[in-house]
C-alpha atoms as a PDB file:
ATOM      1  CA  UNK A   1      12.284 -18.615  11.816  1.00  0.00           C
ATOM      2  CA  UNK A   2      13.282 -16.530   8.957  1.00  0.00           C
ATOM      3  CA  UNK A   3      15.416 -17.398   6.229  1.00  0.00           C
ATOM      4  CA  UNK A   4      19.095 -16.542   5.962  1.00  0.00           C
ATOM      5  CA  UNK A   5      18.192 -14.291   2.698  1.00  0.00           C
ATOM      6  CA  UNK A   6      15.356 -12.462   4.792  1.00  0.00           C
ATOM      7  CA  UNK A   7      18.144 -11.817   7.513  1.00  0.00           C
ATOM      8  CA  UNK A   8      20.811 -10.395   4.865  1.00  0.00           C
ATOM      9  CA  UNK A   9      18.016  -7.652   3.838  1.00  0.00           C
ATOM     10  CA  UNK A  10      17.409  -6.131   7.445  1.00  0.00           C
ATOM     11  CA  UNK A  11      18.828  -2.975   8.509  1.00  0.00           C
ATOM     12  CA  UNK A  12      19.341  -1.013  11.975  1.00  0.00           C
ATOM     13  CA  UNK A  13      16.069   1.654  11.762  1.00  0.00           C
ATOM     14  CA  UNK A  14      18.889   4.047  13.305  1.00  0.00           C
ATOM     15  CA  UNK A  15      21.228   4.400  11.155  1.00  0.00           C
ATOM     16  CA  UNK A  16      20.845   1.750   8.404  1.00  0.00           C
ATOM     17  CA  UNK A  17      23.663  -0.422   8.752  1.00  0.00           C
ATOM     18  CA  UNK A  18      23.246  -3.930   9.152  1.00  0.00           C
ATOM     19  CA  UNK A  19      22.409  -6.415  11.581  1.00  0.00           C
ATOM     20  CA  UNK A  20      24.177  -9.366  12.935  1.00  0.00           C
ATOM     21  CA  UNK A  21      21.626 -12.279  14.355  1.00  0.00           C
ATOM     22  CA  UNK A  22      22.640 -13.371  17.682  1.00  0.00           C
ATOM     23  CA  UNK A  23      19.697 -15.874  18.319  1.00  0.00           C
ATOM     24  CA  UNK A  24      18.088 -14.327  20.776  1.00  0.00           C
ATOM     25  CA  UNK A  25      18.789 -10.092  19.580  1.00  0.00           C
ATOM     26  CA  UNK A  26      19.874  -8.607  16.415  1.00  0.00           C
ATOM     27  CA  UNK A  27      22.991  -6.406  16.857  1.00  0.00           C
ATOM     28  CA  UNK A  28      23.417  -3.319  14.826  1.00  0.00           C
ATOM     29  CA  UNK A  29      27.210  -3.575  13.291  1.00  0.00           C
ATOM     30  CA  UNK A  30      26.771   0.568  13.184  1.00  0.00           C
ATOM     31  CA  UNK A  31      25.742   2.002  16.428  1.00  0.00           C
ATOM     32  CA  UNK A  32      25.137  -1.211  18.496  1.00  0.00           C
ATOM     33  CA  UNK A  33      21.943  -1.077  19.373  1.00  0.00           C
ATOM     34  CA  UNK A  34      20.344  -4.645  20.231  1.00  0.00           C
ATOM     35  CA  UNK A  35      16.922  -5.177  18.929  1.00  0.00           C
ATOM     36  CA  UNK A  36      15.160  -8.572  20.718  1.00  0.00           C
ATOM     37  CA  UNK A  37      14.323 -11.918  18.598  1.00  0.00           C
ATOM     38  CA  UNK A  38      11.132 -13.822  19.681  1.00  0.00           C
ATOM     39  CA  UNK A  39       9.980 -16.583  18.958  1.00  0.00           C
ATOM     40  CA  UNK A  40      11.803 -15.856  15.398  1.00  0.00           C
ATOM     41  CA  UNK A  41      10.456 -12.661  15.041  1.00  0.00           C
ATOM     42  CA  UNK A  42      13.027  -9.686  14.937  1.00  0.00           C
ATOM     43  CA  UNK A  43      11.492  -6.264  17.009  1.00  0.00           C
ATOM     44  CA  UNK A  44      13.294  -3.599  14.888  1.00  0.00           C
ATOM     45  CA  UNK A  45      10.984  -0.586  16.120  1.00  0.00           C
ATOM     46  CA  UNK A  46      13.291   2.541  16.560  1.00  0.00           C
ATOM     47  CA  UNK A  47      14.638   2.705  20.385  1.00  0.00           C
ATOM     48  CA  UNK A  48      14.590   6.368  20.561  1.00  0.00           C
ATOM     49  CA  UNK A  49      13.553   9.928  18.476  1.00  0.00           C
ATOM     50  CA  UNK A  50      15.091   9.587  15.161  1.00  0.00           C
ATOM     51  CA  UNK A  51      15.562  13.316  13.564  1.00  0.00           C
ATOM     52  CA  UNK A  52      14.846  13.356  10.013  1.00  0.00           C
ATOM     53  CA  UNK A  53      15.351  16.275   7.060  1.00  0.00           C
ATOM     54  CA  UNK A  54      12.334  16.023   4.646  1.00  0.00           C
ATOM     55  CA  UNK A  55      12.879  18.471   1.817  1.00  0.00           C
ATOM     56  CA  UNK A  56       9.824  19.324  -0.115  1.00  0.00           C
ATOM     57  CA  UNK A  57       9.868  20.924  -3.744  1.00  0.00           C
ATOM     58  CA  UNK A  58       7.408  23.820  -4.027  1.00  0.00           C
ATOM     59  CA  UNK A  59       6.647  24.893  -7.466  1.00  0.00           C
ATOM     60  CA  UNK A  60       4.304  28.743  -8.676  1.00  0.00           C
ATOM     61  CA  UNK A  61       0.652  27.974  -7.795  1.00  0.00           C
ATOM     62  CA  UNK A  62      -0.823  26.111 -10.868  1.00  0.00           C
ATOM     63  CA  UNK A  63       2.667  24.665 -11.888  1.00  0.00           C
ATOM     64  CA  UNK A  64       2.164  20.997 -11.339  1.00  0.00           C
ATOM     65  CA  UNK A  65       4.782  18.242 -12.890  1.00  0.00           C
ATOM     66  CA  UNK A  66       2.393  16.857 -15.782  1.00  0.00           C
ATOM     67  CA  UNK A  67       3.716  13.348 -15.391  1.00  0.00           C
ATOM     68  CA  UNK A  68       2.024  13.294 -11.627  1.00  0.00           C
ATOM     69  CA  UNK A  69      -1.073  14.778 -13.212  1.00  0.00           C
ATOM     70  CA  UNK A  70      -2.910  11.162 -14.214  1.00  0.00           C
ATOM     71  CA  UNK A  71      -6.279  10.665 -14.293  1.00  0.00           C
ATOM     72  CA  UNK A  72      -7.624   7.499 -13.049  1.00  0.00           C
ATOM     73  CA  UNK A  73      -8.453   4.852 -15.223  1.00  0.00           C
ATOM     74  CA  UNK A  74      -9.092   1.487 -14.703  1.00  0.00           C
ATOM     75  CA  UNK A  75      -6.381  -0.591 -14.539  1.00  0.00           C
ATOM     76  CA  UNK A  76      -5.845  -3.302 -17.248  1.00  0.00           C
ATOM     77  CA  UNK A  77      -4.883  -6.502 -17.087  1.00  0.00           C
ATOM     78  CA  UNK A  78      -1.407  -7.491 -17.617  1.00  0.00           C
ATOM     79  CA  UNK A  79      -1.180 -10.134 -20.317  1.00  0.00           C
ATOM     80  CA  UNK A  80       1.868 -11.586 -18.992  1.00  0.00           C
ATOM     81  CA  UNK A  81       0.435 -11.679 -15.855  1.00  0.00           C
ATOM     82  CA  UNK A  82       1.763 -14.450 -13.151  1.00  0.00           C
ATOM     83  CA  UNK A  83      -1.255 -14.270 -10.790  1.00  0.00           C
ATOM     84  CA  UNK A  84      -4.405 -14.520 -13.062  1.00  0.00           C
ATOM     85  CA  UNK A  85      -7.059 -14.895 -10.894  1.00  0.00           C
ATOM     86  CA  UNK A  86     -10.618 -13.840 -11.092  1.00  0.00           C
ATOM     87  CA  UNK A  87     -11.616 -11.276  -8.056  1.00  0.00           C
ATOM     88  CA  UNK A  88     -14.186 -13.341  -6.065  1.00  0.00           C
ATOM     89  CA  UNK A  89     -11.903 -16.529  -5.994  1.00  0.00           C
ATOM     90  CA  UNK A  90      -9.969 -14.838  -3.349  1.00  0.00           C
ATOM     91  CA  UNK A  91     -11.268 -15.224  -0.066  1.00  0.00           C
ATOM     92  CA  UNK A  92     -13.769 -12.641   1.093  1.00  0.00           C
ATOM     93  CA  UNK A  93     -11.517 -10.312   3.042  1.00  0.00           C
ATOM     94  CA  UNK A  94      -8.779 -10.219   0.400  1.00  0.00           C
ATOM     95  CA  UNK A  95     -11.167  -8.764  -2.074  1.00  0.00           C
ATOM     96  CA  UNK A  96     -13.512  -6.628   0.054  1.00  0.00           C
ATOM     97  CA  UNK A  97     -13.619  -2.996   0.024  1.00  0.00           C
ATOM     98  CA  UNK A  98     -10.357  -1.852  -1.400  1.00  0.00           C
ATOM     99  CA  UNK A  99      -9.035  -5.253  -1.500  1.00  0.00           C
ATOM    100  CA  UNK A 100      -7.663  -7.884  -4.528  1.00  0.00           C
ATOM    101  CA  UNK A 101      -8.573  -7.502  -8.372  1.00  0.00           C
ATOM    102  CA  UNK A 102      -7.518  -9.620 -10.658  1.00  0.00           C
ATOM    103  CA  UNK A 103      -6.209  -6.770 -12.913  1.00  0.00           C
ATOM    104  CA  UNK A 104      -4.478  -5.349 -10.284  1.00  0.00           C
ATOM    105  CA  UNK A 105      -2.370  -8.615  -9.050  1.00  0.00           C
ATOM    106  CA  UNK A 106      -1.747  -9.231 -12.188  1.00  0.00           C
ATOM    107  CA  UNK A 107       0.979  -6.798 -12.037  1.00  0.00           C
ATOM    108  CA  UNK A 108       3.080  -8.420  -9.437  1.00  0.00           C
ATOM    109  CA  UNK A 109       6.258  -9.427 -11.490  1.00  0.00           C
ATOM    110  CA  UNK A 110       7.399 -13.146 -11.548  1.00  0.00           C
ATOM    111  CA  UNK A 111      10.366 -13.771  -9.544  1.00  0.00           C
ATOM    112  CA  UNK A 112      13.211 -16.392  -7.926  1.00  0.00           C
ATOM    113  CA  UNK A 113      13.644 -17.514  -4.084  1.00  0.00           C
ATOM    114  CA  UNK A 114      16.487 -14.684  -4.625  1.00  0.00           C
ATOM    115  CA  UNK A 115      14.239 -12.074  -4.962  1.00  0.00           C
ATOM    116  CA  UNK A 116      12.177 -10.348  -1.935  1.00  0.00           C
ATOM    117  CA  UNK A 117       8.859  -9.772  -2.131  1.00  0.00           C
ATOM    118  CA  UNK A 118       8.244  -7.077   0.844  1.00  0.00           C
ATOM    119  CA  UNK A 119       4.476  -7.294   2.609  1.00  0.00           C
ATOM    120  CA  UNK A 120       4.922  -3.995   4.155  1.00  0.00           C
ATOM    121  CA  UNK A 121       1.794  -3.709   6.485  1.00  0.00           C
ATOM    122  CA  UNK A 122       0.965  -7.564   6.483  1.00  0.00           C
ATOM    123  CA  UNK A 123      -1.090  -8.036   9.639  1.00  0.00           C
ATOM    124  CA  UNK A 124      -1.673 -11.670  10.022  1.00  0.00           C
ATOM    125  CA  UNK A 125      -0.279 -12.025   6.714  1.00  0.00           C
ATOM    126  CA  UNK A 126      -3.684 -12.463   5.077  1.00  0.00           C
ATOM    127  CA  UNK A 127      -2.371 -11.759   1.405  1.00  0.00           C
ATOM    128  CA  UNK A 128       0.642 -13.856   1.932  1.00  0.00           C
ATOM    129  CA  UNK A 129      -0.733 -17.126  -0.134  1.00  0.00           C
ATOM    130  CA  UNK A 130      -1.496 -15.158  -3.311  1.00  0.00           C
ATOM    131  CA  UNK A 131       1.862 -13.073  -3.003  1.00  0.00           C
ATOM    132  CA  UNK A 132       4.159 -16.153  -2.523  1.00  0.00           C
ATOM    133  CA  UNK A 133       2.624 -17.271  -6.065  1.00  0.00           C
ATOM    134  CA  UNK A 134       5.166 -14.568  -7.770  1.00  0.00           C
ATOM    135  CA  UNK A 135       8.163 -17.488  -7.027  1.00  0.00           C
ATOM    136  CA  UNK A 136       9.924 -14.910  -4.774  1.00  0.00           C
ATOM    137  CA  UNK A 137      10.798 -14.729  -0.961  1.00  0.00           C
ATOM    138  CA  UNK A 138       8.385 -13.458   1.406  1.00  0.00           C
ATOM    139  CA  UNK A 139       8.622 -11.005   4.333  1.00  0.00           C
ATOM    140  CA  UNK A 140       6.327  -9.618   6.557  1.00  0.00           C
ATOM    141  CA  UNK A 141       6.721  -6.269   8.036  1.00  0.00           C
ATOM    142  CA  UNK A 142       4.020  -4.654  10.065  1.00  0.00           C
ATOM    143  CA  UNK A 143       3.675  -2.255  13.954  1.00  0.00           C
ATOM    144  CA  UNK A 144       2.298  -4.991  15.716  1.00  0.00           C
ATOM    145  CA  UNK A 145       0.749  -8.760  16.272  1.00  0.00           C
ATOM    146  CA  UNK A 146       2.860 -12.476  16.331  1.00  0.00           C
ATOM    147  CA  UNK A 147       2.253 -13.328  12.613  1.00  0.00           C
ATOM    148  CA  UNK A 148       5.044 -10.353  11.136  1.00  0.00           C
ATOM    149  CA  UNK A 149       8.490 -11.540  10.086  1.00  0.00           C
ATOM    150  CA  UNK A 150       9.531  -8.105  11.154  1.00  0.00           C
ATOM    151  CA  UNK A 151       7.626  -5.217  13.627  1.00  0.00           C
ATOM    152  CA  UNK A 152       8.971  -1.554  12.201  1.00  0.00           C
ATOM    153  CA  UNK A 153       7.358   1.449  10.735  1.00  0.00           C
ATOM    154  CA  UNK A 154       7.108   2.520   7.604  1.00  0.00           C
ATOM    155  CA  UNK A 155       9.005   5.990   8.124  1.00  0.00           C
ATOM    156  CA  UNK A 156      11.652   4.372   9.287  1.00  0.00           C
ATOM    157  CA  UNK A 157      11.850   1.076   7.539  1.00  0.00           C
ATOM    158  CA  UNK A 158      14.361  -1.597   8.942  1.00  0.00           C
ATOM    159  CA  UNK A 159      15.185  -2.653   5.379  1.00  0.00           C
ATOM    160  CA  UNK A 160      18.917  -2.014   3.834  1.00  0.00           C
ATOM    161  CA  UNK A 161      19.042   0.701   0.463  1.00  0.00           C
ATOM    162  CA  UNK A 162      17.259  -0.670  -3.039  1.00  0.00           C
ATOM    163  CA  UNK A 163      17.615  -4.673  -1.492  1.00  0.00           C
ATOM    164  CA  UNK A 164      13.691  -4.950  -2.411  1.00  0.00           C
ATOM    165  CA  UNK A 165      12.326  -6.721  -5.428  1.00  0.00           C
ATOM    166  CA  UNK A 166       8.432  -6.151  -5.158  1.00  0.00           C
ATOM    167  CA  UNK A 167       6.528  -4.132  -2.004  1.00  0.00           C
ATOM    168  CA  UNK A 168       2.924  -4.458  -1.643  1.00  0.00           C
ATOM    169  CA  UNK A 169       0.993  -2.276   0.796  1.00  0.00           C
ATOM    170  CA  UNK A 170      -3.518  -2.746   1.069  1.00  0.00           C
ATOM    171  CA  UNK A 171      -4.043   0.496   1.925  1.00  0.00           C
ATOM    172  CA  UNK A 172      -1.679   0.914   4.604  1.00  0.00           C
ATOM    173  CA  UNK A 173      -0.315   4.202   4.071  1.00  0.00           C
ATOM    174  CA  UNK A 174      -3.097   6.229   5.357  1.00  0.00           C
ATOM    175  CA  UNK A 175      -2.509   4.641   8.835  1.00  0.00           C
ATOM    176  CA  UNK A 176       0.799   5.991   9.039  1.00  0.00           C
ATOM    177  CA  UNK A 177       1.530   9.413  10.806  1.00  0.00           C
ATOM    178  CA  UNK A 178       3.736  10.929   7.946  1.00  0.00           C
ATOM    179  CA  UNK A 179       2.469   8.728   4.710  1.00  0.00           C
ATOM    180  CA  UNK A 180       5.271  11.082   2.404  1.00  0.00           C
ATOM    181  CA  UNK A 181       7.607   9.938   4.532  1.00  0.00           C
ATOM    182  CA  UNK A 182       6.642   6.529   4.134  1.00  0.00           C
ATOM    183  CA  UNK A 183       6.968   6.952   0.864  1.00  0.00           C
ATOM    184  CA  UNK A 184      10.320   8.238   0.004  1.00  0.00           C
ATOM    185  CA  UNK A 185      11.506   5.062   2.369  1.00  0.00           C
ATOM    186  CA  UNK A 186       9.658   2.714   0.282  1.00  0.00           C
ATOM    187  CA  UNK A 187      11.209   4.155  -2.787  1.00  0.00           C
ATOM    188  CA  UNK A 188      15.035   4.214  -0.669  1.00  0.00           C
ATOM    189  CA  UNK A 189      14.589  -0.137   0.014  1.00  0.00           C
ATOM    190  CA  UNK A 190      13.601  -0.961  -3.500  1.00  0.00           C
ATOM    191  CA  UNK A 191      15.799  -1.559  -5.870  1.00  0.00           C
ATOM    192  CA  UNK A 192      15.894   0.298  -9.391  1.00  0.00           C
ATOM    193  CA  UNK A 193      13.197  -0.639 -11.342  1.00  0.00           C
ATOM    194  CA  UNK A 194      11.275  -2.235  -8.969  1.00  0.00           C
ATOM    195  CA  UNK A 195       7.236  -2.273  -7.997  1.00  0.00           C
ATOM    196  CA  UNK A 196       4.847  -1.254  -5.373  1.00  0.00           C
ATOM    197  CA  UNK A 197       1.627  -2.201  -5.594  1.00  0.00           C
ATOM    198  CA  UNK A 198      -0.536  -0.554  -3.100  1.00  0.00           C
ATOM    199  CA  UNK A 199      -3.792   0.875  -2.468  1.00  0.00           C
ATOM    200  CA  UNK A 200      -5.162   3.773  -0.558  1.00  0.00           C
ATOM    201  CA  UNK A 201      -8.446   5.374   1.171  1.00  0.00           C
ATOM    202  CA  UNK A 202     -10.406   7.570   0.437  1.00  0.00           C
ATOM    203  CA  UNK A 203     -14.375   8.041   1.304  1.00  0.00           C
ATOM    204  CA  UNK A 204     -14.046   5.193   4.382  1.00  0.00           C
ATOM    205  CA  UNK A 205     -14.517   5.609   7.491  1.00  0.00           C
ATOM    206  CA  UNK A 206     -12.274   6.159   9.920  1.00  0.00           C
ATOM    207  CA  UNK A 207     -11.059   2.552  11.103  1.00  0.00           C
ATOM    208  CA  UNK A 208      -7.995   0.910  12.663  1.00  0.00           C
ATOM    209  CA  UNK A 209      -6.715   4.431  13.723  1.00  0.00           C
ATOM    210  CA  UNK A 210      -6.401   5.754  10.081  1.00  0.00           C
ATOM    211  CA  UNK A 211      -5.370   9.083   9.195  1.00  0.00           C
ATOM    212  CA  UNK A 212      -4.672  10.442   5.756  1.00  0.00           C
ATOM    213  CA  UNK A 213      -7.744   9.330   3.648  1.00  0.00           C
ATOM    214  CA  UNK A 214      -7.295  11.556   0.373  1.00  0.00           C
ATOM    215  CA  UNK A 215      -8.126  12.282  -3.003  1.00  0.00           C
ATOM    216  CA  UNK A 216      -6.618  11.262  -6.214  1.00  0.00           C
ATOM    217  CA  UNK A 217      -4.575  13.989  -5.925  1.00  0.00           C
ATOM    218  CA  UNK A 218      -3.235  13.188  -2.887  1.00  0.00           C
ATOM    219  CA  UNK A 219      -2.247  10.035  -3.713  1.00  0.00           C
ATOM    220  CA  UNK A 220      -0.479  11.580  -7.040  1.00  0.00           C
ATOM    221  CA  UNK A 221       1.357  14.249  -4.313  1.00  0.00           C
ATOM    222  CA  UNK A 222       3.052  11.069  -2.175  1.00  0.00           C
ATOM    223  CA  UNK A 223       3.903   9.172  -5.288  1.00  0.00           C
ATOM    224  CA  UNK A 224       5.462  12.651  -6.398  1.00  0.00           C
ATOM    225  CA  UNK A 225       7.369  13.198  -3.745  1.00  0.00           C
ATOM    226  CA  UNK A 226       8.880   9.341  -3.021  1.00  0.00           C
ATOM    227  CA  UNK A 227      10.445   9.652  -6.895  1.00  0.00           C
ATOM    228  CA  UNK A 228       7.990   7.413  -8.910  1.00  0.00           C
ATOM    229  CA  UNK A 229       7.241   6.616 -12.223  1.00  0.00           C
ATOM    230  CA  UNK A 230       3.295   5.797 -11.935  1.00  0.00           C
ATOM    231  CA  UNK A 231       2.482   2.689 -14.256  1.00  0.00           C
ATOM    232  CA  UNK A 232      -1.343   2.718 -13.651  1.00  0.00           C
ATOM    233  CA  UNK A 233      -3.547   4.487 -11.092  1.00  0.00           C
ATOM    234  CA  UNK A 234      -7.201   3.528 -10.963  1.00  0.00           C
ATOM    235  CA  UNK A 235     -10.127   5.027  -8.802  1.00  0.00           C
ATOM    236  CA  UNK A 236     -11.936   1.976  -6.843  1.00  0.00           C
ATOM    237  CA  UNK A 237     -15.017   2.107  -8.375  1.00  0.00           C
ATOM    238  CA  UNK A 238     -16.721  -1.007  -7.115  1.00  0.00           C
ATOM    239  CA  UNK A 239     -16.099   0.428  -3.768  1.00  0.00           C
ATOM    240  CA  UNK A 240     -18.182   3.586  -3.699  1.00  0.00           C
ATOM    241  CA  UNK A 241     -18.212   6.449  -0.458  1.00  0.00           C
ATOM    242  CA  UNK A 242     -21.811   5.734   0.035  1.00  0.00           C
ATOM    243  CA  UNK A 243     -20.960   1.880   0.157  1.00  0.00           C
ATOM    244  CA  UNK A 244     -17.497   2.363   2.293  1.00  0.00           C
ATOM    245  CA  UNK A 245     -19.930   4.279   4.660  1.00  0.00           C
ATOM    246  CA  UNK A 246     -22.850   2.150   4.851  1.00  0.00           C
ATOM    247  CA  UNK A 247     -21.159  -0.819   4.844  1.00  0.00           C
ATOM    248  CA  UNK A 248     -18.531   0.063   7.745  1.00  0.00           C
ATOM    249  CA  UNK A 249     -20.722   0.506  10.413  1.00  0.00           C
ATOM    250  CA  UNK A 250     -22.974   3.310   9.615  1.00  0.00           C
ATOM    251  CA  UNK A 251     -25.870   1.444  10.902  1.00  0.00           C
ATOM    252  CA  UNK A 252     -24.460   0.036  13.966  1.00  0.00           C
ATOM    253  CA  UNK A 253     -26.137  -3.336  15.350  1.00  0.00           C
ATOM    254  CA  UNK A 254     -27.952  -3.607  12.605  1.00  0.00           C
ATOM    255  CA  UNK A 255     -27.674  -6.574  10.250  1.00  0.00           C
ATOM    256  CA  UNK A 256     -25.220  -6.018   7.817  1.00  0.00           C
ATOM    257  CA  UNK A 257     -27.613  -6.501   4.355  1.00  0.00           C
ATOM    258  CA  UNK A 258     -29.309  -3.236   5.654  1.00  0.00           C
ATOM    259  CA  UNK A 259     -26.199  -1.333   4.745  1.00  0.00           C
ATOM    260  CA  UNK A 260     -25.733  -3.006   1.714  1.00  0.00           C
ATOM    261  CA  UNK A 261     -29.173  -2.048   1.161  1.00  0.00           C
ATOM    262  CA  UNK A 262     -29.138   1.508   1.402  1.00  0.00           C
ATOM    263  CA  UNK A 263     -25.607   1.411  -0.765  1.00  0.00           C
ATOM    264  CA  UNK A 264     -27.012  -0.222  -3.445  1.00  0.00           C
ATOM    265  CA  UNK A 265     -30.004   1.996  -4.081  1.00  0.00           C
ATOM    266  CA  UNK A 266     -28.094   5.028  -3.517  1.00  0.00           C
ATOM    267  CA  UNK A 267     -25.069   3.541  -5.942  1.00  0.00           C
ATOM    268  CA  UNK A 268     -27.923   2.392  -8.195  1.00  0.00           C
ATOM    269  CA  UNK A 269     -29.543   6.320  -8.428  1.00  0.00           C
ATOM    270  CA  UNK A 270     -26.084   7.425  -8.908  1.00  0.00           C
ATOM    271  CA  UNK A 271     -25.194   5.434 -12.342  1.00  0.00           C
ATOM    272  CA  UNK A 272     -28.646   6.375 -13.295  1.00  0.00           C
ATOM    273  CA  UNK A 273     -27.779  10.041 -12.820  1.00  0.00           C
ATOM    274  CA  UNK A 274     -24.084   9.590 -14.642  1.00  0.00           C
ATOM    275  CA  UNK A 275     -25.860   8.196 -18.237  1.00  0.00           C
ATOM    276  CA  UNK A 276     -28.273  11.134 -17.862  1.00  0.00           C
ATOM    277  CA  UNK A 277     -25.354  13.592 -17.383  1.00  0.00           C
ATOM    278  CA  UNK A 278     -21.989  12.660 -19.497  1.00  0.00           C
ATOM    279  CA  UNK A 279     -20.969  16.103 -18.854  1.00  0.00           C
ATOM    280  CA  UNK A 280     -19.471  15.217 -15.593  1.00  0.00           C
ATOM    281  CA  UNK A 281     -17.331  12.892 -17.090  1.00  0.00           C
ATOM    282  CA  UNK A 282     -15.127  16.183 -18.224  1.00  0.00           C
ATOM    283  CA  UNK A 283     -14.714  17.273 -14.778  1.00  0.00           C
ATOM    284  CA  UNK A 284     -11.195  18.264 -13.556  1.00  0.00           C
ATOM    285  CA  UNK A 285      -8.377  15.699 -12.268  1.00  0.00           C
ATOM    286  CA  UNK A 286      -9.734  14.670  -8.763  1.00  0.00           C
ATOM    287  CA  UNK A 287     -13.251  16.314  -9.627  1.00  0.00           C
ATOM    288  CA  UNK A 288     -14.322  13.757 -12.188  1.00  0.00           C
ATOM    289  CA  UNK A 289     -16.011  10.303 -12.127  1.00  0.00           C
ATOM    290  CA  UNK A 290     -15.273   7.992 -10.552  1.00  0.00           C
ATOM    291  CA  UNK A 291     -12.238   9.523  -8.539  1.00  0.00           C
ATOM    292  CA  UNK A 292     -14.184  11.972  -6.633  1.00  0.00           C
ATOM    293  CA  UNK A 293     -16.600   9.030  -4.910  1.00  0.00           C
ATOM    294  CA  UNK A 294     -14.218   6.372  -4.565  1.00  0.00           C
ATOM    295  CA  UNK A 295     -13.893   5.035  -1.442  1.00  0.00           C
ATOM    296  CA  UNK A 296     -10.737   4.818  -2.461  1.00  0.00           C
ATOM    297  CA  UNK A 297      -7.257   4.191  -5.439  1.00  0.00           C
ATOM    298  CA  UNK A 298      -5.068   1.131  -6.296  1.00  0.00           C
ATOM    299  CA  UNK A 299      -1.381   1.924  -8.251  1.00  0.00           C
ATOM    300  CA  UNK A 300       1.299   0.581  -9.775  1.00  0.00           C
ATOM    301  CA  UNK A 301       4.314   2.543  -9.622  1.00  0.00           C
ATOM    302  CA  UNK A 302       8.043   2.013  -9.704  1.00  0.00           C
ATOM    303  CA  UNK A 303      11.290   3.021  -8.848  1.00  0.00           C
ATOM    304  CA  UNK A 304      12.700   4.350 -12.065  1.00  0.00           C
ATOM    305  CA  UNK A 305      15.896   1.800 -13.128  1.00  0.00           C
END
């Protein structure tokens, strides 16, 4: 069952206003639509087409906002970081692929019980154990499965205006249908000032119905147009195309240390071939090294305060 202070955050995916629990439904105090409660877990999927206005700011060809022009880099770590763990003590499939760092948790804030520390995309609620280490309240948000607090989208997030502390997505907004949408909703729950963590796609396969695997400039674009102020934006490069590829079922029913194989020697040729040619470090944003193989980006971005 969720707590009260989890309840107090929800929101009608309709029209926004808030929800009353009666045990067994949640009853929008807007428009009245009942949402069913089972087994403690709140269904807040829309009930019918929701129209939405999306305005988009187009700027002259070759006129891009500088401060959404970042190159990767690798992101440091935080020195007053809460969570300070080393990668490969997190269990295997919180660190695989475009998983955990250490760096990269250590960014998630310290909080209080008070604060809310939104999982949006949690699955089974895999990352939940390292997230609950920040001291704030947990929720659970994802489309589908028992383990979610909450089952929603992301473009139309059941979550009341700026009530979020923290959100944390592992790279779940390429598996949404409209991931700039997504965005600016992400940005609309937390509150000002606060963080999303998240990571993205790129160079993988195609897996769990994904959709929008793209370049560093495409992540820049979403973060762009959700409002952000980007804190750090690295390229993943311990998780290289080649080894996405080989290591996601290129080789199908084959044991898996063949793929890992292949992606090593190719990976190893490949840092070979970057000392012998420095010249490509001065490529151009989203043409350089490593964003251009990545198999895919972490950030750290917040709602301006």
């Amino acid at each position: 069952m969720m707590d009260q202070r989890l309840w107090d955050v929800l929101a009608c995916p309709s029209c926004s206003k808030p929800l009353e629990d009666a045990e067994s439904e949640a009853v929008c105090t807007g428009c009245g639509l009942r949402y069913p409660v089972t087994n403690g877990q709140v269904d807040l999927h829309l009930r019918g087409p929701k129209q939405v206005d999306f305005t988009f700011t187009l700027r002259p060809f070759g006129d891009d906002d500088p401060k959404y022009r970042i190159r990767p880099t690798p992101i440091p770590m935080n020195p007053n970081a809460v969570i300070d763990r080393d990668a490969f003590a997190f269990d295997d499939e919180l660190w695989y692929g475009n998983g955990l760092t250490r760096e990269w948790t250590s960014w998630l804030p310290g909080g209080t019980e008070d604060q809310i520390l939104l999982d949006l995309g949690c699955g089974h609620r895999r990352i939940e154990s390292v997230l609950r280490q920040t001291g704030m309240s947990y929720l659970g948000i994802d489309v589908a499965g028992p383990e979610p607090h909450v089952l929603g989208v992301a473009e139309a997030l059941p979550v009341a205006d700026a009530s979020i502390d923290t959100l944390f997505t592992l790279a779940v907004l390429p598996h949404t249908q409209r991931p700039w949408l997504a965005a600016t909703e992400i940005f609309r729950v937390l509150k000002p000032g606060g963080v999303w963590l998240g990571s993205a796609q790129f160079l993988e396969p195609c897996a769990m119905a994904s959709r929008h695997h793209v370049t560093a400039l495409g992540v820049l674009d979403w973060m762009e147009e959700g409002g952000f102020e980007v804190d750090h934006f690295e390229a993943n490069a311990r998780w290289s195309g080649v080894k996405a590829i080989s290591w996601m079922g290129y080789y199908p029913r084959r044991p898996k240390q063949i793929g890992r194989a292949v992606a090593a020697t190719v990976d190893g040729g490949h840092k070979l071939f970057r000392k012998l040619r420095p010249d490509l470090e001065d490529k151009p944003l989203g043409e350089g090294l490593p964003e251009a193989y990545a198999g895919g980006f972490r950030f750290v971005v917040r709602r301006p305060a």
